[in-house]
PDB file of N, CA and C in Angstrom:
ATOM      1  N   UNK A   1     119.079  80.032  42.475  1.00  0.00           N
ATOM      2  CA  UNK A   1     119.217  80.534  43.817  1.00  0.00           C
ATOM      3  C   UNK A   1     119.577  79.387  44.764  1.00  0.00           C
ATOM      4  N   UNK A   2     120.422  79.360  45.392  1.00  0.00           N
ATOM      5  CA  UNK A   2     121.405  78.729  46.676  1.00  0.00           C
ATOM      6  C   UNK A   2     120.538  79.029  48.285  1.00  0.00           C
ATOM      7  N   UNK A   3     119.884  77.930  48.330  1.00  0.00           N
ATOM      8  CA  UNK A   3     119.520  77.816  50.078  1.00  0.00           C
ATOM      9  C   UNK A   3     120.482  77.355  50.547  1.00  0.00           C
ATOM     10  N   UNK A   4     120.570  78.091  51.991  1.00  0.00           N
ATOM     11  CA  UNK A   4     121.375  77.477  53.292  1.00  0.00           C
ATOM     12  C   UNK A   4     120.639  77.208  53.954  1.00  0.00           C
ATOM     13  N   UNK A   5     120.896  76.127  55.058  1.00  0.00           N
ATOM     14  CA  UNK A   5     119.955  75.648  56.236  1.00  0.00           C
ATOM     15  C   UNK A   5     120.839  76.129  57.207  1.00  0.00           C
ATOM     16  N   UNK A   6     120.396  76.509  58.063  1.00  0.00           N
ATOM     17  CA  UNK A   6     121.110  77.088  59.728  1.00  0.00           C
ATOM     18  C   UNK A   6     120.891  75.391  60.503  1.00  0.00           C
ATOM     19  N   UNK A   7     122.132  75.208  60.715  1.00  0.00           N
ATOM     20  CA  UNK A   7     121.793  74.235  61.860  1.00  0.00           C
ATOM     21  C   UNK A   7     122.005  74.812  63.509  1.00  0.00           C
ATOM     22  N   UNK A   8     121.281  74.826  63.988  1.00  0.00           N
ATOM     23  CA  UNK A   8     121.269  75.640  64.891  1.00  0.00           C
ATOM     24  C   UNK A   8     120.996  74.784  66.635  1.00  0.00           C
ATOM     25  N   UNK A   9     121.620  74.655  67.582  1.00  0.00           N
ATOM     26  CA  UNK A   9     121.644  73.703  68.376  1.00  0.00           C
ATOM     27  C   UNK A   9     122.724  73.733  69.216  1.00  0.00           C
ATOM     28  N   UNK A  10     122.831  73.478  70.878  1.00  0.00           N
ATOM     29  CA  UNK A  10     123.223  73.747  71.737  1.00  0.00           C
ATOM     30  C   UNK A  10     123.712  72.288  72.790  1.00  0.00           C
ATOM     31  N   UNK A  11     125.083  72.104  72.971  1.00  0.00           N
ATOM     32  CA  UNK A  11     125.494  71.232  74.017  1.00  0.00           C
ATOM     33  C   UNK A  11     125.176  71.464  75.441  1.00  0.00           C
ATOM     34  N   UNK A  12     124.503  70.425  76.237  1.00  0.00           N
ATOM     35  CA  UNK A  12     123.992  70.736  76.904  1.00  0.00           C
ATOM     36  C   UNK A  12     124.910  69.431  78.146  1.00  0.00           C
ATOM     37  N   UNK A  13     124.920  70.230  79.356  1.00  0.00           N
ATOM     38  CA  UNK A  13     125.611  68.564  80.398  1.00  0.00           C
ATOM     39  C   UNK A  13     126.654  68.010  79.786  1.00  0.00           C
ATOM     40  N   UNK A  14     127.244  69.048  79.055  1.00  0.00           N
ATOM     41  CA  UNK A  14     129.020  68.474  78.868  1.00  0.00           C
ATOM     42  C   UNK A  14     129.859  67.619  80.206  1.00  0.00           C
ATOM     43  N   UNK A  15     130.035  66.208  80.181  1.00  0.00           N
ATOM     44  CA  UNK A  15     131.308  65.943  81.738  1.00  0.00           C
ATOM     45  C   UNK A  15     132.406  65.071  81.260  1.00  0.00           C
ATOM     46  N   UNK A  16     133.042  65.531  81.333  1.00  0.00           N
ATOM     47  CA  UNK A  16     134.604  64.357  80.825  1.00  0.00           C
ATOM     48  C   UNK A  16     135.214  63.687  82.037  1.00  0.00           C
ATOM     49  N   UNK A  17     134.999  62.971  82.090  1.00  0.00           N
ATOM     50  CA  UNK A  17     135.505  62.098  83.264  1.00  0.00           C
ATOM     51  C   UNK A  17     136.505  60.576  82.357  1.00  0.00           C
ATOM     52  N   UNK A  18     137.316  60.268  83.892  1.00  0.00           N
ATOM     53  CA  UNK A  18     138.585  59.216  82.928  1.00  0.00           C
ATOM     54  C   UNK A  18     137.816  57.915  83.991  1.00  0.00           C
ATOM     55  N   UNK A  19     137.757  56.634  83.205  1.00  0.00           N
ATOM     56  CA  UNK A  19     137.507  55.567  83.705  1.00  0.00           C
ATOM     57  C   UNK A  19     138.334  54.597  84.787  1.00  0.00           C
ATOM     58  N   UNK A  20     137.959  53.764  85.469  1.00  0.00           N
ATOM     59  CA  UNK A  20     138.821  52.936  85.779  1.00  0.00           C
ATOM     60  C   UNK A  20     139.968  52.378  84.964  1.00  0.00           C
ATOM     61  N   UNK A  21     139.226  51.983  83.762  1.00  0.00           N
ATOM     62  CA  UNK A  21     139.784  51.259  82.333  1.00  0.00           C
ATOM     63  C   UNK A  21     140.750  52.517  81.794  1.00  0.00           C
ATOM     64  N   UNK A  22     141.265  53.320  82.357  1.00  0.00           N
ATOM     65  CA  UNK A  22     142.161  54.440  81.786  1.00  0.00           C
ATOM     66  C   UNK A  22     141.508  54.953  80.617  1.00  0.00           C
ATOM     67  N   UNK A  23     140.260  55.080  80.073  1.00  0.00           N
ATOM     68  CA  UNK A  23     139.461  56.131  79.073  1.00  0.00           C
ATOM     69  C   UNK A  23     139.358  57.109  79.817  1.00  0.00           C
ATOM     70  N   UNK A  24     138.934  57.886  78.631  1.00  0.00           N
ATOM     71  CA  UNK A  24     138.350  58.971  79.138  1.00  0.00           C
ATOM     72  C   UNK A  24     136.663  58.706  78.022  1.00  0.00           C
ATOM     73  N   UNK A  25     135.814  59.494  79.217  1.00  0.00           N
ATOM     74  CA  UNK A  25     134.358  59.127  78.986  1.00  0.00           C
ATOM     75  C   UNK A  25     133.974  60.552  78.617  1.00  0.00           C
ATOM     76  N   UNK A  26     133.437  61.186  77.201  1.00  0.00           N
ATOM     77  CA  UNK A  26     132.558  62.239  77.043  1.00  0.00           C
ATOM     78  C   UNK A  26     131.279  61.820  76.677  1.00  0.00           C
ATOM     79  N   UNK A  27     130.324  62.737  77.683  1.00  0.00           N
ATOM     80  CA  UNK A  27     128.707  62.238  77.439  1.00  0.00           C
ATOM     81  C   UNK A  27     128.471  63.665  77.425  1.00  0.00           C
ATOM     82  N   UNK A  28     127.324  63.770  76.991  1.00  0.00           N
ATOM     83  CA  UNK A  28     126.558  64.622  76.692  1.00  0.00           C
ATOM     84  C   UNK A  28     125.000  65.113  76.263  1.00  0.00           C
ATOM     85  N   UNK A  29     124.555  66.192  75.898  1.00  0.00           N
ATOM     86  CA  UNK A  29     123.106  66.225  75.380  1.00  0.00           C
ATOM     87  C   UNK A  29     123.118  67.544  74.280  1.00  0.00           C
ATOM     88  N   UNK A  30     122.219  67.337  73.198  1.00  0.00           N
ATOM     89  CA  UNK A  30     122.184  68.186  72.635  1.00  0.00           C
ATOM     90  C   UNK A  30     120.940  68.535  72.235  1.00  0.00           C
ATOM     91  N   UNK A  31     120.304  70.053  72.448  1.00  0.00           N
ATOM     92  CA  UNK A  31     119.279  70.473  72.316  1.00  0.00           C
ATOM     93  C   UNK A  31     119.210  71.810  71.253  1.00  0.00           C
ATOM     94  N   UNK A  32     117.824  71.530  70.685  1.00  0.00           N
ATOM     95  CA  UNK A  32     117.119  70.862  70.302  1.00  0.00           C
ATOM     96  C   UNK A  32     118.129  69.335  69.291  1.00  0.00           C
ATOM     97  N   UNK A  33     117.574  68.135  69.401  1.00  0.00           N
ATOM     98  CA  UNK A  33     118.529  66.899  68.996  1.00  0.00           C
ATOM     99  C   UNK A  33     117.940  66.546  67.286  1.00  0.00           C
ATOM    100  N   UNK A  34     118.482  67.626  66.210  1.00  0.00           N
ATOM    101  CA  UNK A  34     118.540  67.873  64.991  1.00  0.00           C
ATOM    102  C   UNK A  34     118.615  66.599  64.170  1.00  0.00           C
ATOM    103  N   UNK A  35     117.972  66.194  63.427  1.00  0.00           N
ATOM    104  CA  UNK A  35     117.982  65.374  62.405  1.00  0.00           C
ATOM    105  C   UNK A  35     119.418  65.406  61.647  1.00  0.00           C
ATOM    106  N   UNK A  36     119.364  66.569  61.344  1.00  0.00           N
ATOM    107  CA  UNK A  36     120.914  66.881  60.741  1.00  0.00           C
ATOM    108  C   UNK A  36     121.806  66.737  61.231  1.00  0.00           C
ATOM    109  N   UNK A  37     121.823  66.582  62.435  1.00  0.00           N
ATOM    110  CA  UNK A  37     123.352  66.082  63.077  1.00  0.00           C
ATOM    111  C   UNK A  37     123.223  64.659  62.807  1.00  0.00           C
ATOM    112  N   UNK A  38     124.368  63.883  63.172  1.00  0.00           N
ATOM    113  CA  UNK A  38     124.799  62.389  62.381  1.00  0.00           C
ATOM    114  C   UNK A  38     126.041  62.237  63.537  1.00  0.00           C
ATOM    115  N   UNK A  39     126.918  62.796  63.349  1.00  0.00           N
ATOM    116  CA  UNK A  39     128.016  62.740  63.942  1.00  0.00           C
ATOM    117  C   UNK A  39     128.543  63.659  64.873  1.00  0.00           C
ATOM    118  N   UNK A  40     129.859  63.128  65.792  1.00  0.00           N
ATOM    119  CA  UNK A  40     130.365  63.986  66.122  1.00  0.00           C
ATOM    120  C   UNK A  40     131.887  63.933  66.346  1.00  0.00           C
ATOM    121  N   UNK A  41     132.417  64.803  66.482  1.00  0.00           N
ATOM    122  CA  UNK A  41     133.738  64.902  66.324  1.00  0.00           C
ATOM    123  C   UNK A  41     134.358  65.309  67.636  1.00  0.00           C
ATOM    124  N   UNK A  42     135.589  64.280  68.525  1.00  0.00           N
ATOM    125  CA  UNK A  42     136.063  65.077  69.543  1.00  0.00           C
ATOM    126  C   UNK A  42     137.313  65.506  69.346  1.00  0.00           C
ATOM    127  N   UNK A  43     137.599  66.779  69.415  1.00  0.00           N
ATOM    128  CA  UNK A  43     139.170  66.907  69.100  1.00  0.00           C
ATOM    129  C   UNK A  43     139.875  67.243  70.573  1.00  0.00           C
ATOM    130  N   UNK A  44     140.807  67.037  70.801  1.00  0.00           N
ATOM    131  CA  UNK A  44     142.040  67.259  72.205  1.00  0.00           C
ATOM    132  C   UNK A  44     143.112  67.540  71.842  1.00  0.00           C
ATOM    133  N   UNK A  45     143.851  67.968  72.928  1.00  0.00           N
ATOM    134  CA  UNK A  45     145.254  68.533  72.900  1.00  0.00           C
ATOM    135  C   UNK A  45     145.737  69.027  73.786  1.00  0.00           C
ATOM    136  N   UNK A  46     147.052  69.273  74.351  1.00  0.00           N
ATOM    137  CA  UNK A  46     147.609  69.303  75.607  1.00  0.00           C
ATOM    138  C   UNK A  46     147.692  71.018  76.082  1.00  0.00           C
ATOM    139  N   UNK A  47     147.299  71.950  75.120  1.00  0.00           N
ATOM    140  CA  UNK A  47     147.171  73.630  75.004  1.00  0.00           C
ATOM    141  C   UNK A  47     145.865  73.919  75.051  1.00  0.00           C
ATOM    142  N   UNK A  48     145.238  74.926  75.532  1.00  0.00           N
ATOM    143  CA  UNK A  48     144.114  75.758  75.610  1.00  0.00           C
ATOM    144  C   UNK A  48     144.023  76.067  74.063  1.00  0.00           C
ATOM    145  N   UNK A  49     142.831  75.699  72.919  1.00  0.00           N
ATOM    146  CA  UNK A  49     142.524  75.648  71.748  1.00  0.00           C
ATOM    147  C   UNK A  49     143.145  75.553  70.971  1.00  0.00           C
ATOM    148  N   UNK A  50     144.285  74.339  71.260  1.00  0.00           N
ATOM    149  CA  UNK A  50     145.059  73.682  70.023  1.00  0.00           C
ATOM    150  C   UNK A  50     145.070  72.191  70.194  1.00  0.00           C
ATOM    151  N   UNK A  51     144.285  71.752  69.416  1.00  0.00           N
ATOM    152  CA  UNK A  51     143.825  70.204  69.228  1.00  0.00           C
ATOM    153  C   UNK A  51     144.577  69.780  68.382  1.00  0.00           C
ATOM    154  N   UNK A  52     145.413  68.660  68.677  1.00  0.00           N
ATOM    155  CA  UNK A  52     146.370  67.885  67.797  1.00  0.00           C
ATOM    156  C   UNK A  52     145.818  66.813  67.380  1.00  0.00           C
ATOM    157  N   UNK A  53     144.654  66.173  68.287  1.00  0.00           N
ATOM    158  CA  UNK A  53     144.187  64.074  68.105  1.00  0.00           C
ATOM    159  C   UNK A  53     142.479  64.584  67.762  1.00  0.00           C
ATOM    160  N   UNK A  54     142.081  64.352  66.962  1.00  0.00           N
ATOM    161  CA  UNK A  54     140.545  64.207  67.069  1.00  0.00           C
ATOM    162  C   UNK A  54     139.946  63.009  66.797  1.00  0.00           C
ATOM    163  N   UNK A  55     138.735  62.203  67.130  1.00  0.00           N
ATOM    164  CA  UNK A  55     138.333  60.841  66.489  1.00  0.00           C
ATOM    165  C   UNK A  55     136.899  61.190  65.973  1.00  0.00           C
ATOM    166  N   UNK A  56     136.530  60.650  65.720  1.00  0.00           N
ATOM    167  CA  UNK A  56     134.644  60.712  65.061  1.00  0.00           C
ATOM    168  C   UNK A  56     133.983  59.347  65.717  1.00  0.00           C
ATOM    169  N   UNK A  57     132.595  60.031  66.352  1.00  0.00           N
ATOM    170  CA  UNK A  57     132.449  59.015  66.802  1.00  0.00           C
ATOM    171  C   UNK A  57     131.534  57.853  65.548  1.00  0.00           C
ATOM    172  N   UNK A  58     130.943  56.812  66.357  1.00  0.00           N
ATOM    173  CA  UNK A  58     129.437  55.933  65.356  1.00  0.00           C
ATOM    174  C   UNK A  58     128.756  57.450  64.957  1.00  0.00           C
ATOM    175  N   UNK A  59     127.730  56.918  64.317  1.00  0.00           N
ATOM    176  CA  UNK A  59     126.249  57.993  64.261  1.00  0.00           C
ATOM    177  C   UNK A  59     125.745  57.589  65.735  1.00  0.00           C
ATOM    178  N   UNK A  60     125.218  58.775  65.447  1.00  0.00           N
ATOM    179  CA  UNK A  60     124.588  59.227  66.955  1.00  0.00           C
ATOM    180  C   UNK A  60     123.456  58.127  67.668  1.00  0.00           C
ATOM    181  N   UNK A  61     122.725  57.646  66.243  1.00  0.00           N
ATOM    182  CA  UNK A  61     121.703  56.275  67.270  1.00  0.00           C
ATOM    183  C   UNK A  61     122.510  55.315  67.902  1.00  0.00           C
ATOM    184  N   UNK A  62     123.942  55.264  67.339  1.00  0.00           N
ATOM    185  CA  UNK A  62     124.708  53.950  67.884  1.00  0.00           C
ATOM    186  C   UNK A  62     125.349  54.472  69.748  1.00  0.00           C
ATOM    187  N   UNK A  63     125.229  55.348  69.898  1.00  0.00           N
ATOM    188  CA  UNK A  63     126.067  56.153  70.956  1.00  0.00           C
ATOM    189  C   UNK A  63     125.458  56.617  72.050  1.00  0.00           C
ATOM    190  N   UNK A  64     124.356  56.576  71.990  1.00  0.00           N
ATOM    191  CA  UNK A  64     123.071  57.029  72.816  1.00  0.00           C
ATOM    192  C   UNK A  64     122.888  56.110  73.981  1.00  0.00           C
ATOM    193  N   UNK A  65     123.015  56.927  74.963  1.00  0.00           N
ATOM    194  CA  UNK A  65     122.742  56.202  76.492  1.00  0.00           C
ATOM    195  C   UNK A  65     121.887  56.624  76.701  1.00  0.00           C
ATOM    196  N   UNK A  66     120.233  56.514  77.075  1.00  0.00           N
ATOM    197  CA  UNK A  66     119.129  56.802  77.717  1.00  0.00           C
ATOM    198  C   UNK A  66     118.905  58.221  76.977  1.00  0.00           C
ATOM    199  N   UNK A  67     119.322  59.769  77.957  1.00  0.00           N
ATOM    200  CA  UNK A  67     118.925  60.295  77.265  1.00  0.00           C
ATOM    201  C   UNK A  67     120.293  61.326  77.116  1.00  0.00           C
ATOM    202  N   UNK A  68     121.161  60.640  77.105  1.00  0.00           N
ATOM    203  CA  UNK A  68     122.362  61.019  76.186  1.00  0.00           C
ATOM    204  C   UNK A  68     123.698  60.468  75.142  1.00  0.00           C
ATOM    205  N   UNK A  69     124.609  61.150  75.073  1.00  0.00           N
ATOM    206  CA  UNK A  69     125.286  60.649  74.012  1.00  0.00           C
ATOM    207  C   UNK A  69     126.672  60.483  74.696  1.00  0.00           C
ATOM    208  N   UNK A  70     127.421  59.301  74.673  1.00  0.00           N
ATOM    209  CA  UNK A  70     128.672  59.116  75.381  1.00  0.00           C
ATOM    210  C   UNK A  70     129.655  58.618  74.438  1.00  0.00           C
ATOM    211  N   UNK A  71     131.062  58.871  74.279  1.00  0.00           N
ATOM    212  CA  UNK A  71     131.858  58.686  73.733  1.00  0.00           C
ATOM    213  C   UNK A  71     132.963  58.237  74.643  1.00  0.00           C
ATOM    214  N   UNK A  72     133.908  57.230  73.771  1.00  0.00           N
ATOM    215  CA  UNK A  72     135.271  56.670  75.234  1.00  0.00           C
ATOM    216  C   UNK A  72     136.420  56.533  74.302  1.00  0.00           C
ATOM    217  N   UNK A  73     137.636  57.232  75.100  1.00  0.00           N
ATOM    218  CA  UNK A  73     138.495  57.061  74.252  1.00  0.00           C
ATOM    219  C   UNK A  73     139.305  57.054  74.879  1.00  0.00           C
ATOM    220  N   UNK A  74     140.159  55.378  74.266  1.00  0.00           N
ATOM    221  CA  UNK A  74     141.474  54.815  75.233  1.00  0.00           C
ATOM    222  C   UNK A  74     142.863  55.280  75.208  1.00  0.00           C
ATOM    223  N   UNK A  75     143.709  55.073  75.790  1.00  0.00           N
ATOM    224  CA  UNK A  75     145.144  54.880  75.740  1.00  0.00           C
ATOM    225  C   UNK A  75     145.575  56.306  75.867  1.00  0.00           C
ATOM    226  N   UNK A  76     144.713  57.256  76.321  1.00  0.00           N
ATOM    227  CA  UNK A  76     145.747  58.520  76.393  1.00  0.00           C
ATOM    228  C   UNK A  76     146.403  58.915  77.275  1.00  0.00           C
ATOM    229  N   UNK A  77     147.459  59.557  76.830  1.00  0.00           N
ATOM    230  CA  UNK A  77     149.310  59.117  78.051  1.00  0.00           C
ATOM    231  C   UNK A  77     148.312  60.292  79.348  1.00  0.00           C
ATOM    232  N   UNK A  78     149.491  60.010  80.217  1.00  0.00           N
ATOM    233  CA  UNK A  78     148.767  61.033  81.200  1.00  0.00           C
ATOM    234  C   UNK A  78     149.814  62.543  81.137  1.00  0.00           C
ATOM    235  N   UNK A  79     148.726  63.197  81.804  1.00  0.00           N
ATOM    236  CA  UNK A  79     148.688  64.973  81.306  1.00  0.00           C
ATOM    237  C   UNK A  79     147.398  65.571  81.522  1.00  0.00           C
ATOM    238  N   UNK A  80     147.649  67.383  81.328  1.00  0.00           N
ATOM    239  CA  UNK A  80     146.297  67.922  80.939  1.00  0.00           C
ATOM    240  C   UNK A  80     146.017  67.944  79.910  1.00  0.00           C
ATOM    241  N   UNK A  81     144.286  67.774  79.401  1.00  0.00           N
ATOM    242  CA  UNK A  81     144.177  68.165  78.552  1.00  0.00           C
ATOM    243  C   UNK A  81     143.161  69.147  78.037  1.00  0.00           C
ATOM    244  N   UNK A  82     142.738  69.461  76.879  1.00  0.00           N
ATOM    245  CA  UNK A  82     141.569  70.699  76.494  1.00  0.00           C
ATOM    246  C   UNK A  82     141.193  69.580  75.438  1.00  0.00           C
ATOM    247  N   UNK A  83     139.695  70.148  75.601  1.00  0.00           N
ATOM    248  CA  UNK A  83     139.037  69.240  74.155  1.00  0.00           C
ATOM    249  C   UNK A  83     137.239  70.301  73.870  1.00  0.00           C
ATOM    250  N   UNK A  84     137.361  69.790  72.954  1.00  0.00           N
ATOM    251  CA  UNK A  84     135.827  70.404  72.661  1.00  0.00           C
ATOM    252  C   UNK A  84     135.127  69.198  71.298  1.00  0.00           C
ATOM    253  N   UNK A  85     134.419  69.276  70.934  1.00  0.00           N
ATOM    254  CA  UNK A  85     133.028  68.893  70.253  1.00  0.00           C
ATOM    255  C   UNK A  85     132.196  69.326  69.742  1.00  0.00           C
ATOM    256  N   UNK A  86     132.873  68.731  68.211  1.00  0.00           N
ATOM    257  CA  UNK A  86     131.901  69.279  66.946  1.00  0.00           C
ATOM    258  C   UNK A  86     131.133  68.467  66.670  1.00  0.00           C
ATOM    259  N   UNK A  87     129.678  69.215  65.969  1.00  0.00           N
ATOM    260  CA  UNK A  87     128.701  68.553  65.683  1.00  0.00           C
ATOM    261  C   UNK A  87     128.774  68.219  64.117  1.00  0.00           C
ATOM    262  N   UNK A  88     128.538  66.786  63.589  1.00  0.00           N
ATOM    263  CA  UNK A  88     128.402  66.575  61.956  1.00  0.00           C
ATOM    264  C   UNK A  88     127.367  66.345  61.611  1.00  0.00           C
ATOM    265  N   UNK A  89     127.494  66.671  60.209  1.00  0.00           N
ATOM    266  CA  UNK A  89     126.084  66.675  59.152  1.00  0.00           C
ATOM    267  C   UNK A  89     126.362  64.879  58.548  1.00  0.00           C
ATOM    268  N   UNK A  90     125.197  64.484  57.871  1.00  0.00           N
ATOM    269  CA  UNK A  90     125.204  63.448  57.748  1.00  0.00           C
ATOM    270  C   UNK A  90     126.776  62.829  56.363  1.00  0.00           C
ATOM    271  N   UNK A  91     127.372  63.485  56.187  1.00  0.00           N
ATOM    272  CA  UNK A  91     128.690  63.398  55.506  1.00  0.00           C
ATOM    273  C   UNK A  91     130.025  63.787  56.219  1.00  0.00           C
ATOM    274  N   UNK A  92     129.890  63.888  57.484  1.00  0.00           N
ATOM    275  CA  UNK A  92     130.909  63.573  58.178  1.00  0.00           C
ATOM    276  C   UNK A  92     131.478  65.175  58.563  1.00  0.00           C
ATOM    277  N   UNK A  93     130.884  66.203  58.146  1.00  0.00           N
ATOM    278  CA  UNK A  93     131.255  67.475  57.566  1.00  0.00           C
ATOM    279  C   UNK A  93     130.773  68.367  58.859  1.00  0.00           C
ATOM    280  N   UNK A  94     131.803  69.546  59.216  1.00  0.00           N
ATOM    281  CA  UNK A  94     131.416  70.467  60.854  1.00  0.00           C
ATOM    282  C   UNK A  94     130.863  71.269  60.088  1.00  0.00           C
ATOM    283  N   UNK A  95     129.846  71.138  61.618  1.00  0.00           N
ATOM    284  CA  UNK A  95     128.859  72.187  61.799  1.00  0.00           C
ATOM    285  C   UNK A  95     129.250  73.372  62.221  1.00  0.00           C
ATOM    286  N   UNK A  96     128.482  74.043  62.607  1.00  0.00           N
ATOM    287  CA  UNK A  96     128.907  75.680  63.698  1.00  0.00           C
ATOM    288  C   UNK A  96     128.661  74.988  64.755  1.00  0.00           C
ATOM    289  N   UNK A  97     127.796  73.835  65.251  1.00  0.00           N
ATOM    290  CA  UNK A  97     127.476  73.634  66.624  1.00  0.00           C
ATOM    291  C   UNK A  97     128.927  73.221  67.224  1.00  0.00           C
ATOM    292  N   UNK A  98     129.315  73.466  68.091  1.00  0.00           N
ATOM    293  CA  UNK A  98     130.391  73.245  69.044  1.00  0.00           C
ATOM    294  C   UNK A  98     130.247  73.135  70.458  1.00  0.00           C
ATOM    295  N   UNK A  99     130.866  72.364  71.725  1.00  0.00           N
ATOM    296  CA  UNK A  99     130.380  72.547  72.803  1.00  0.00           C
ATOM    297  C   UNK A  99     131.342  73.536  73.416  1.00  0.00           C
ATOM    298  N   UNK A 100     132.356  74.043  72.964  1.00  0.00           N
ATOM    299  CA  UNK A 100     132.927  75.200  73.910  1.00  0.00           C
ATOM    300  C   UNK A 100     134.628  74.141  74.376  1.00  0.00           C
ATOM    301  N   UNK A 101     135.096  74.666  75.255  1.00  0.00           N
ATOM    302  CA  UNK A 101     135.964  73.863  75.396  1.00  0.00           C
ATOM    303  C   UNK A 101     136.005  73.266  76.674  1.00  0.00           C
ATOM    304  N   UNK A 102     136.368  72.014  77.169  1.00  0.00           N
ATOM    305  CA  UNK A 102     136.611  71.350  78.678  1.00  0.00           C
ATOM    306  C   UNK A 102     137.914  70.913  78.962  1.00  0.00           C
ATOM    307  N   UNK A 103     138.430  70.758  79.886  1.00  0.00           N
ATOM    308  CA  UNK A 103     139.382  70.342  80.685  1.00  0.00           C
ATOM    309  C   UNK A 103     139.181  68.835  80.988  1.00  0.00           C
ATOM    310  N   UNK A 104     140.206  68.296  81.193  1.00  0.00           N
ATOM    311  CA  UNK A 104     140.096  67.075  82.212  1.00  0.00           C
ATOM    312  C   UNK A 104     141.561  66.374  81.759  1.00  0.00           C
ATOM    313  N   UNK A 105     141.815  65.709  82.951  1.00  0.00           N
ATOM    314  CA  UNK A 105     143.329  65.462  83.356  1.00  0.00           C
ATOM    315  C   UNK A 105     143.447  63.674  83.640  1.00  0.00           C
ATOM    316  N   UNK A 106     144.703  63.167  83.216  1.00  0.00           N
ATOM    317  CA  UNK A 106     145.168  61.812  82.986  1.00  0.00           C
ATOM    318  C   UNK A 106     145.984  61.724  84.055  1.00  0.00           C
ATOM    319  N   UNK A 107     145.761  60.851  85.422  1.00  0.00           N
ATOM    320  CA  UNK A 107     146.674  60.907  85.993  1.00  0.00           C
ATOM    321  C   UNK A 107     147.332  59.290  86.218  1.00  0.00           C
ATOM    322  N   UNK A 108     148.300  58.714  87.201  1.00  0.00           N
ATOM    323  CA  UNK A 108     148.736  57.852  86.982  1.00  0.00           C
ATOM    324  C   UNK A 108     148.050  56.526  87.429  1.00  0.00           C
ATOM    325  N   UNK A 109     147.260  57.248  89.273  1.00  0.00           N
ATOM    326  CA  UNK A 109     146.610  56.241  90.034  1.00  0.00           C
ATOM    327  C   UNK A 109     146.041  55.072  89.426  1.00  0.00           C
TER     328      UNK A 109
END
């Protein structure tokens, strides 16, 4: 007989904001903050739920600001974009947890 585990868990204070340094900054929180998660995955793309670039971030102890999790990612041209965030198991592998999708825009200033 075959157990499944439900990973079960919710993004919480999603904000994408772009840096001085031309990143863009995703932080976040995730509740309840699962043993089983490890990783996470951001995927983007210039269409409403079609992600072309995704990266993975460290494990999650490496990424942790106080009492959240921030990710930065450089050099992207300017445009709109859509992105969302998957949650990984300790093999690098998606979860069901997802944060939904966000917006945020590259401009030239």
């Amino acid at each position: 007989m075959v157990k499944f585990r439900t990973i079960s868990a919710i993004f919480e204070n999603v904000k994408v904001e772009t840096t001085k340094e031309k990143k863009v900054k995703f932080a976040w929180t995730l509740k309840p903050d699962l043993d089983q998660i490890r990783f996470f995955k951001i995927k983007y793309g210039t269409e409403p739920g079609k992600y072309t670039k995704e990266v993975i971030t460290y494990e999650k102890t490496e990424i942790k600001e106080e009492t959240q999790y921030a990710w930065y990612i450089p050099n992207i041209p300017v445009g709109e974009y859509f992105s969302t965030i998957i949650a990984l198991d300790k093999d690098k592998k998606d979860t069901p947890v997802t944060s939904g999708e966000q917006t945020f825009t590259i401009t030239l200033d």
